[in-house]
Protein backbone atom coordinates (compact mmCIF):
# COMPACT_ATOMS: atom_id res chain seq x y z
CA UNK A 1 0.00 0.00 0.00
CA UNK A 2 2.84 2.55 0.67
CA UNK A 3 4.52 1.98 -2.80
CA UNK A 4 1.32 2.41 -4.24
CA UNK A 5 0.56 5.39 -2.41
CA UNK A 6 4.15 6.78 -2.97
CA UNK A 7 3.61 6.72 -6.79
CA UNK A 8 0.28 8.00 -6.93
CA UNK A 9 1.95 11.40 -4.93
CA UNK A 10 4.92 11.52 -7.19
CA UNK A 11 2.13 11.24 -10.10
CA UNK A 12 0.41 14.08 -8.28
CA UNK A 13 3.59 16.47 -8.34
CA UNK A 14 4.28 16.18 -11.77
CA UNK A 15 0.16 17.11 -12.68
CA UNK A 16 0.32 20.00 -10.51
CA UNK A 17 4.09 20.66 -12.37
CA UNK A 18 2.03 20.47 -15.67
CA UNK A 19 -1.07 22.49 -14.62
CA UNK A 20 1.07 25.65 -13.38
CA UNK A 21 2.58 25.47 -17.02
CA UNK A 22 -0.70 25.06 -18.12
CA UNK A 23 -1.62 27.94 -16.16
CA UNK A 24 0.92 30.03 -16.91
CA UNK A 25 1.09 30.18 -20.81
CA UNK A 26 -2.97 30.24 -20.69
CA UNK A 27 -3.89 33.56 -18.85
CA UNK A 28 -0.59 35.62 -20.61
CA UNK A 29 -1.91 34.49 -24.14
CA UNK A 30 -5.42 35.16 -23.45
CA UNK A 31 -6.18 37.57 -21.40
CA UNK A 32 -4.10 40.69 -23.24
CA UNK A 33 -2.17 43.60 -21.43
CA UNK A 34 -3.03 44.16 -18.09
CA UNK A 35 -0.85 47.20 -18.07
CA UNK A 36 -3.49 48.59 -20.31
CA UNK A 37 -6.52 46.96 -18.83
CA UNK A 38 -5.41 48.44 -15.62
CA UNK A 39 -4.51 52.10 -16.81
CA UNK A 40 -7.57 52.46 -19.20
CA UNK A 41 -8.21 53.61 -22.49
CA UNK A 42 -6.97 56.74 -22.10
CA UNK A 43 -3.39 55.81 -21.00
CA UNK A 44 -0.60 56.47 -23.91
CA UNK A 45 1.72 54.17 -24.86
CA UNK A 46 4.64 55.54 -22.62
CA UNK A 47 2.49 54.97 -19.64
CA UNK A 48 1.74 51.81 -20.80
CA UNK A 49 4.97 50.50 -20.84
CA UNK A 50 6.24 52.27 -17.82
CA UNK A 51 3.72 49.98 -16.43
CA UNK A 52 4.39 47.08 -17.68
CA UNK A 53 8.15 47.47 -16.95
CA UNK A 54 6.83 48.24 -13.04
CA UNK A 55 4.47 44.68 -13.04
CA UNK A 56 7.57 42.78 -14.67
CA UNK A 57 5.61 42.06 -18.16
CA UNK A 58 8.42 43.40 -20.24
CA UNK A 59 11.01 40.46 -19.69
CA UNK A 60 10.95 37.41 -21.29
CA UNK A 61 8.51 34.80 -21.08
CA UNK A 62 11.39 32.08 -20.21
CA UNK A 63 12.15 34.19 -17.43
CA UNK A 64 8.35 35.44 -16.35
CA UNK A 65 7.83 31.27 -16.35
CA UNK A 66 10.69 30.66 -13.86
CA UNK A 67 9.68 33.32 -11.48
CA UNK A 68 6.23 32.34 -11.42
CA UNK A 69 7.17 28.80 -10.61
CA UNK A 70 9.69 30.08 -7.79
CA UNK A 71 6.54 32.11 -6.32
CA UNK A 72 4.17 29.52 -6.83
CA UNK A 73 5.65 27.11 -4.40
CA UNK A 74 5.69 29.53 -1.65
CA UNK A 75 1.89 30.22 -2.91
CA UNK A 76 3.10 33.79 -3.57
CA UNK A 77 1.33 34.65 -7.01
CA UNK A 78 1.42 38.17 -6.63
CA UNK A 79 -0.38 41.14 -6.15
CA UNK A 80 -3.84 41.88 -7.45
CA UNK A 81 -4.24 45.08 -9.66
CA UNK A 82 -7.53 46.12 -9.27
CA UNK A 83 -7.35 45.74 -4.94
CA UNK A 84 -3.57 46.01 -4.23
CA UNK A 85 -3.88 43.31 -2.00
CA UNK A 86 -2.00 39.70 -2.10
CA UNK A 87 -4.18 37.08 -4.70
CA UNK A 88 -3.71 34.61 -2.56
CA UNK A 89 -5.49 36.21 0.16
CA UNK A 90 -8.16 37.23 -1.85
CA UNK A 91 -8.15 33.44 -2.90
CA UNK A 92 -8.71 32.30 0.72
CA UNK A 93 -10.79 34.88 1.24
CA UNK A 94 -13.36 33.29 -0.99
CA UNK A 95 -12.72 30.03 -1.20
CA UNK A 96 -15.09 28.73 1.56
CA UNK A 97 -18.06 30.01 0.19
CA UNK A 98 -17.22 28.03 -3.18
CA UNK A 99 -16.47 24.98 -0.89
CA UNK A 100 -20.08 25.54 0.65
CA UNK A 101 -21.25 25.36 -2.78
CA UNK A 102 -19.54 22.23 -3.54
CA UNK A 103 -20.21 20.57 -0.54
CA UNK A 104 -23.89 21.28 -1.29
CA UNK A 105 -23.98 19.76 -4.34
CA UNK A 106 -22.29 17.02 -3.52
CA UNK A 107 -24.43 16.19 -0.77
CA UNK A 108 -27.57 16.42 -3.36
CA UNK A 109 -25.67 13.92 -5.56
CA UNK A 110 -24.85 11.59 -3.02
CA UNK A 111 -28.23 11.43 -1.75
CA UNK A 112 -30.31 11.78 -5.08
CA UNK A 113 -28.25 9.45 -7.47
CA UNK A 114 -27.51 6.38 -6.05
CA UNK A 115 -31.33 5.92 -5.37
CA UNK A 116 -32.39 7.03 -8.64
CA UNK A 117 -29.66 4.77 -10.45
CA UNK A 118 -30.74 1.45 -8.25
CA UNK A 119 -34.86 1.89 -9.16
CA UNK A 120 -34.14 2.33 -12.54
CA UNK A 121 -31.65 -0.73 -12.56
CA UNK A 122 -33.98 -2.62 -10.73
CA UNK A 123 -37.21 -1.45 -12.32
CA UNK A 124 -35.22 -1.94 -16.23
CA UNK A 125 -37.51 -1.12 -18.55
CA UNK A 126 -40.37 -0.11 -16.97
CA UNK A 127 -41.58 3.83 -16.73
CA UNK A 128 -39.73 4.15 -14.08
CA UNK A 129 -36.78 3.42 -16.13
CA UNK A 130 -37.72 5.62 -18.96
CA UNK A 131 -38.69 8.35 -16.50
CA UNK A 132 -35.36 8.46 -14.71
CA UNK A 133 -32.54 8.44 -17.64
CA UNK A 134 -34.49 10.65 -20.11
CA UNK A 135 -34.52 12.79 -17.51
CA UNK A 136 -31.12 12.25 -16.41
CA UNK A 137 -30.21 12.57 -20.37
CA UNK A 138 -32.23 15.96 -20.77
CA UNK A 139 -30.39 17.11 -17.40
CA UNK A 140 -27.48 16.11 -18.99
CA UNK A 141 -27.77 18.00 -22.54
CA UNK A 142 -29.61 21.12 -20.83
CA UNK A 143 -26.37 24.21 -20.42
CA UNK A 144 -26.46 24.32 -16.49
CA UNK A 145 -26.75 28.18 -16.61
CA UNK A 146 -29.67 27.83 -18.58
CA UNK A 147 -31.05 25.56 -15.66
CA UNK A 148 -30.33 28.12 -13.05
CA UNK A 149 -32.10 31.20 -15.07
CA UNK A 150 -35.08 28.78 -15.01
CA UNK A 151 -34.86 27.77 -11.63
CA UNK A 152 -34.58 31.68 -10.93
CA UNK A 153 -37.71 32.22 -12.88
CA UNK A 154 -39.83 30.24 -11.00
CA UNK A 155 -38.94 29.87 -7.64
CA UNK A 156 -37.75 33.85 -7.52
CA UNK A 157 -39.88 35.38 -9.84
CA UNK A 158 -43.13 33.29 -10.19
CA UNK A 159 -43.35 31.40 -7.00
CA UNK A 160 -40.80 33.71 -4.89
CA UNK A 161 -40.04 30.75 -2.27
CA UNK A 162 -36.52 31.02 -2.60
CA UNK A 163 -34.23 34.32 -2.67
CA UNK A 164 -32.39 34.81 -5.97
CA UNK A 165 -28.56 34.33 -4.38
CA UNK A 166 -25.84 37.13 -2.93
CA UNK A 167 -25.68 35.98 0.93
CA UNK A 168 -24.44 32.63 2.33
CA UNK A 169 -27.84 31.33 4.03
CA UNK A 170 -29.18 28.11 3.56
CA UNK A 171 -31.68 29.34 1.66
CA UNK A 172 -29.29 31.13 -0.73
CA UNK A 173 -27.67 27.72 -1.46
CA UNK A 174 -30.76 25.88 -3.00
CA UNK A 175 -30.63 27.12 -5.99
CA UNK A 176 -27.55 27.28 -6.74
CA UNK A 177 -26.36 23.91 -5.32
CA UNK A 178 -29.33 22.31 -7.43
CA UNK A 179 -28.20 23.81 -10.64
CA UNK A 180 -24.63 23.21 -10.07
CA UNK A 181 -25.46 19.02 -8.97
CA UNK A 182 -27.81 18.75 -11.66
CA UNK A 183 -25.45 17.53 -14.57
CA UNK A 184 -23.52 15.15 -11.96
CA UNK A 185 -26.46 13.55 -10.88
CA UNK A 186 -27.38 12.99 -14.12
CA UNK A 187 -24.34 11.22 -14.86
CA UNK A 188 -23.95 9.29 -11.59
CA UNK A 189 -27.63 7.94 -11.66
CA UNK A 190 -27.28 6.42 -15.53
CA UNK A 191 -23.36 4.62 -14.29
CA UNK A 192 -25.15 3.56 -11.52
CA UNK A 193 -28.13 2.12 -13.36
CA UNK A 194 -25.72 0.56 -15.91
CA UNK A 195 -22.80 -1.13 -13.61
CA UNK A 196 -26.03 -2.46 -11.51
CA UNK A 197 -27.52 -4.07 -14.34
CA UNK A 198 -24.45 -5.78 -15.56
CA UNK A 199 -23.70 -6.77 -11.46
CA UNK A 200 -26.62 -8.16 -11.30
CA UNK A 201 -26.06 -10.60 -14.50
CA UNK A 202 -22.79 -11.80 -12.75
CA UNK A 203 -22.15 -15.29 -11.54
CA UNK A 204 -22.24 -14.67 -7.84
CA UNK A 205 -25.29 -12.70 -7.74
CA UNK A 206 -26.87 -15.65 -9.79
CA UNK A 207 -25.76 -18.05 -6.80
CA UNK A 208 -26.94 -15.82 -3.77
CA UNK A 209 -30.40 -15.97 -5.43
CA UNK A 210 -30.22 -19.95 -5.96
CA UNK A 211 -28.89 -19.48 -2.12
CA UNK A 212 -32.56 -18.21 -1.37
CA UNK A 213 -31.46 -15.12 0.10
CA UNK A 214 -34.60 -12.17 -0.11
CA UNK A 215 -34.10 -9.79 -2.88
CA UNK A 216 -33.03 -6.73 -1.01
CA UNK A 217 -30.08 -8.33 0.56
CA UNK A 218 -29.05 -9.67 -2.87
CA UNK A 219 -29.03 -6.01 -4.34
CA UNK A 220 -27.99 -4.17 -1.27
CA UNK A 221 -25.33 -6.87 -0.08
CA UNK A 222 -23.73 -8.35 -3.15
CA UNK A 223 -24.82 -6.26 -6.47
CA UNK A 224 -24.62 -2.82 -4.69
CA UNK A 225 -21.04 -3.06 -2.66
CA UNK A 226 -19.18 -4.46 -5.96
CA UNK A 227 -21.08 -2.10 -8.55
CA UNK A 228 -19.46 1.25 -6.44
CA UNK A 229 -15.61 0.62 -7.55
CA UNK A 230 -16.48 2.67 -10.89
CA UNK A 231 -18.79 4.65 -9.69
CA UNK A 232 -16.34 5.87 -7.00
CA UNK A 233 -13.55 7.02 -10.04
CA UNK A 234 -16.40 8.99 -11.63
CA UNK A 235 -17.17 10.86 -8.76
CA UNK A 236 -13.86 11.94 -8.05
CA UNK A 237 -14.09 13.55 -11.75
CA UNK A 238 -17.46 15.16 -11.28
CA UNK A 239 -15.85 16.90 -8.29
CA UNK A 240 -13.52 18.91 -10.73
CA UNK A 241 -16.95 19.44 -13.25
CA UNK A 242 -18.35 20.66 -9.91
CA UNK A 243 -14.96 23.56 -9.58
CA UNK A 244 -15.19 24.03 -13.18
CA UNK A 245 -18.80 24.71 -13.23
CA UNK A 246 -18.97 26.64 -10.16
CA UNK A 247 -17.57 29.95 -11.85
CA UNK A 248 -20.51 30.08 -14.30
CA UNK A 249 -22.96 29.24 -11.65
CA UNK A 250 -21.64 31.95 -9.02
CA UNK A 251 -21.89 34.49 -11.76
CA UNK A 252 -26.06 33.51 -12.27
CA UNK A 253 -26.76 33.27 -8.70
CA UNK A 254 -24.58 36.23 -7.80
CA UNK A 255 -22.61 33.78 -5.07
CA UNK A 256 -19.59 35.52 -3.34
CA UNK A 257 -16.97 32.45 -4.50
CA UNK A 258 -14.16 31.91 -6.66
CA UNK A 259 -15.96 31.94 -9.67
CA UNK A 260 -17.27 35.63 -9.50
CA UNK A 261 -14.07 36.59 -8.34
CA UNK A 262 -12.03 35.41 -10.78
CA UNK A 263 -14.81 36.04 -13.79
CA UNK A 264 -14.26 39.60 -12.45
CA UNK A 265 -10.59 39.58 -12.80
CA UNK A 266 -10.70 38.27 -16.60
CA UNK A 267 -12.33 41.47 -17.37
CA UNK A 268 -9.75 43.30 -16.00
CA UNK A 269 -6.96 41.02 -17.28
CA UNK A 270 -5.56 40.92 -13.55
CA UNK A 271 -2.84 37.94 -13.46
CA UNK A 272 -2.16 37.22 -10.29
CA UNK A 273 -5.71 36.88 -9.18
CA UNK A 274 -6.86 34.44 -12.39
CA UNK A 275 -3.65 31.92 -11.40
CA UNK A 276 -4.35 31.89 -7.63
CA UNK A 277 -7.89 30.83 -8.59
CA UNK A 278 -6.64 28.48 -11.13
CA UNK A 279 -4.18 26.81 -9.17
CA UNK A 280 -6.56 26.86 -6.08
CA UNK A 281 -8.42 24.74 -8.77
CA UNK A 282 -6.35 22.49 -10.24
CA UNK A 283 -4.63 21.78 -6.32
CA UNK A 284 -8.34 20.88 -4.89
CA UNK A 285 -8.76 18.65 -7.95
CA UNK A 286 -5.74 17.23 -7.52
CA UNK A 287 -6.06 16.24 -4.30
CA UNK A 288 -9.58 15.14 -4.84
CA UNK A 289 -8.01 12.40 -7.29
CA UNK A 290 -5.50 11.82 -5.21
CA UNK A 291 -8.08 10.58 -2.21
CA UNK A 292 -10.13 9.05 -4.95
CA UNK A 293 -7.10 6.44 -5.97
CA UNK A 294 -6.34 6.16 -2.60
CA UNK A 295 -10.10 5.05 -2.09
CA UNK A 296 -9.86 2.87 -5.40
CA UNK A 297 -7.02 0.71 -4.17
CA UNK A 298 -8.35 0.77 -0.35
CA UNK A 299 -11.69 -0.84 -1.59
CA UNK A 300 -10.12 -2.48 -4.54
CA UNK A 301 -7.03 -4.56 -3.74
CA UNK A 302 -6.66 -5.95 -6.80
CA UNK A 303 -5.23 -2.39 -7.88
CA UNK A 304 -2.52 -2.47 -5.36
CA UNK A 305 -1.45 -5.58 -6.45
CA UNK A 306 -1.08 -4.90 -10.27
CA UNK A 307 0.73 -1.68 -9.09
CA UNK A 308 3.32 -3.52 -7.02
């Protein structure tokens, strides 16, 4: 278990390695000057360089690359142009109402898809079936943003049950935590459905039925436990969907996270602010994975084995 462990965090240092580059040569090809953004239109073209010269834009990118690597593994990414305040910080500052938002919707997946994914399974073919995965397949297709301006339309507007987002209630989370799990579940409830159906084809399920053992203890017992190996790698992934998704979602619902924040320093092309979210990012998904493997050869010894 150790070597396996060992290689899975020497795998993890070299896709963090490869995300900061990733990082890196993303936001200084895409997002423009931000010795410009920052001075305005107005600024001339002495001022702008002056600028950029102060910031440390005007050397090369070899060297930019290596300094940004020194500073990102002291977490140092800079300061942020439009509040003069360390990224980082700002970073931190947010981060655990993004984290709320997460945990949200990954609390409505866990507790909505498994279910969902066993009755259709177990109920193949019938409405109940059909019912569940074309919805989960219209979930699926639907943009979630889309989602959330509908869910705002009705439960805001029409119905005005729910408040429309901003604050860090309960009741500020619905929304946004539905519209942000939706796609997940989706996904979740049809692997579940499928790896259940093909469990409960398998040899050994066969023979605890011929054993005479009730129904329920046959699914919940022997189909269920063996069926969550998979299902347990493509959660792991729907946790970075969940990140990825959150900065579109934050930005409809008005939620104080990462994703406003650093949708608000794209416009401004402000650097250190769109890596410290990014690599806040990529590090959570990282280490998401990370436990996820961990989990996959805990519950799955087979993978240890074949590692070793």
């Amino acid at each position: 278990m150790l070597k396996y462990l060992g290689r899975r965090l020497v795998s993890a240092v070299f896709v963090l390695w490869g995300a900061l580059t990733a990082i890196f040569f993303i936001v200084r090809l895409g997002t423009g000057n931000p010795a410009a953004a920052l001075l305005g239109p107005d600024a001339t073209e002495s001022e702008v360089l002056a600028e950029a010269r102060r910031l440390g834009l005007n050397s090369s990118f070899a060297n930019q690359y290596w300094i940004f690597l020194k500073h990102a593994a002291t977490l140092n990414f800079g300061q942020s142009f439009q509040f003069g305040t360390s990224a980082m910080s700002l970073v931190l500052r947010r981060a655990p109402a993004t984290l709320e938002l997460a945990a949200g919707a990954i609390l409505l997946i866990l507790v909505v898809s498994p279910p969902l994914g066993i009755i259709a399974a177990v109920r193949r073919d019938s409405w109940w079936d059909r019912l569940i995965t074309s919805g989960a397949l219209a979930a699926q297709a639907l943009p979630n943003f889309w989602i959330g301006i509908v869910l705002l339309l009705v439960f805001v507007r029409k119905l005005n049950v729910l408040p429309a987002g901003g604050g860090l209630s309960v009741a500020n989370l619905v929304l946004p935590a539905v519209t942000l799990a939706l796609p997940s579940i989706s996904v979740l409830a049809r692997l579940v459905r499928s790896g259940l159906i093909e469990v409960m084809g398998s040899q050994y399920v066969q023979t605890a039925r011929i054993k005479g053992l009730p129904e329920r203890l046959v699914i919940g017992r022997h189909a269920v436990r063996n069926m969550l190996i998979p299902v347990l790698t493509v959660a792991g992934i729907q946790f970075g969907n969940l990140l990825g998704g959150s900065v579109v979602i934050e930005t409809v619902f008005n939620w104080p996270g990462l994703g406003s924040l650093m949708t608000n320093a794209a416009e401004y092309r402000d650097y250190a602010v769109v890596e410290a979210v990014m690599f806040f990012f990529a590090l959570t998904f990282i280490v998401v994975n990370l436990a996820t493997d961990i989990a996959y050869g805990y519950f799955d010894p087979r993978v240890r084995v074949e590692e070793e």
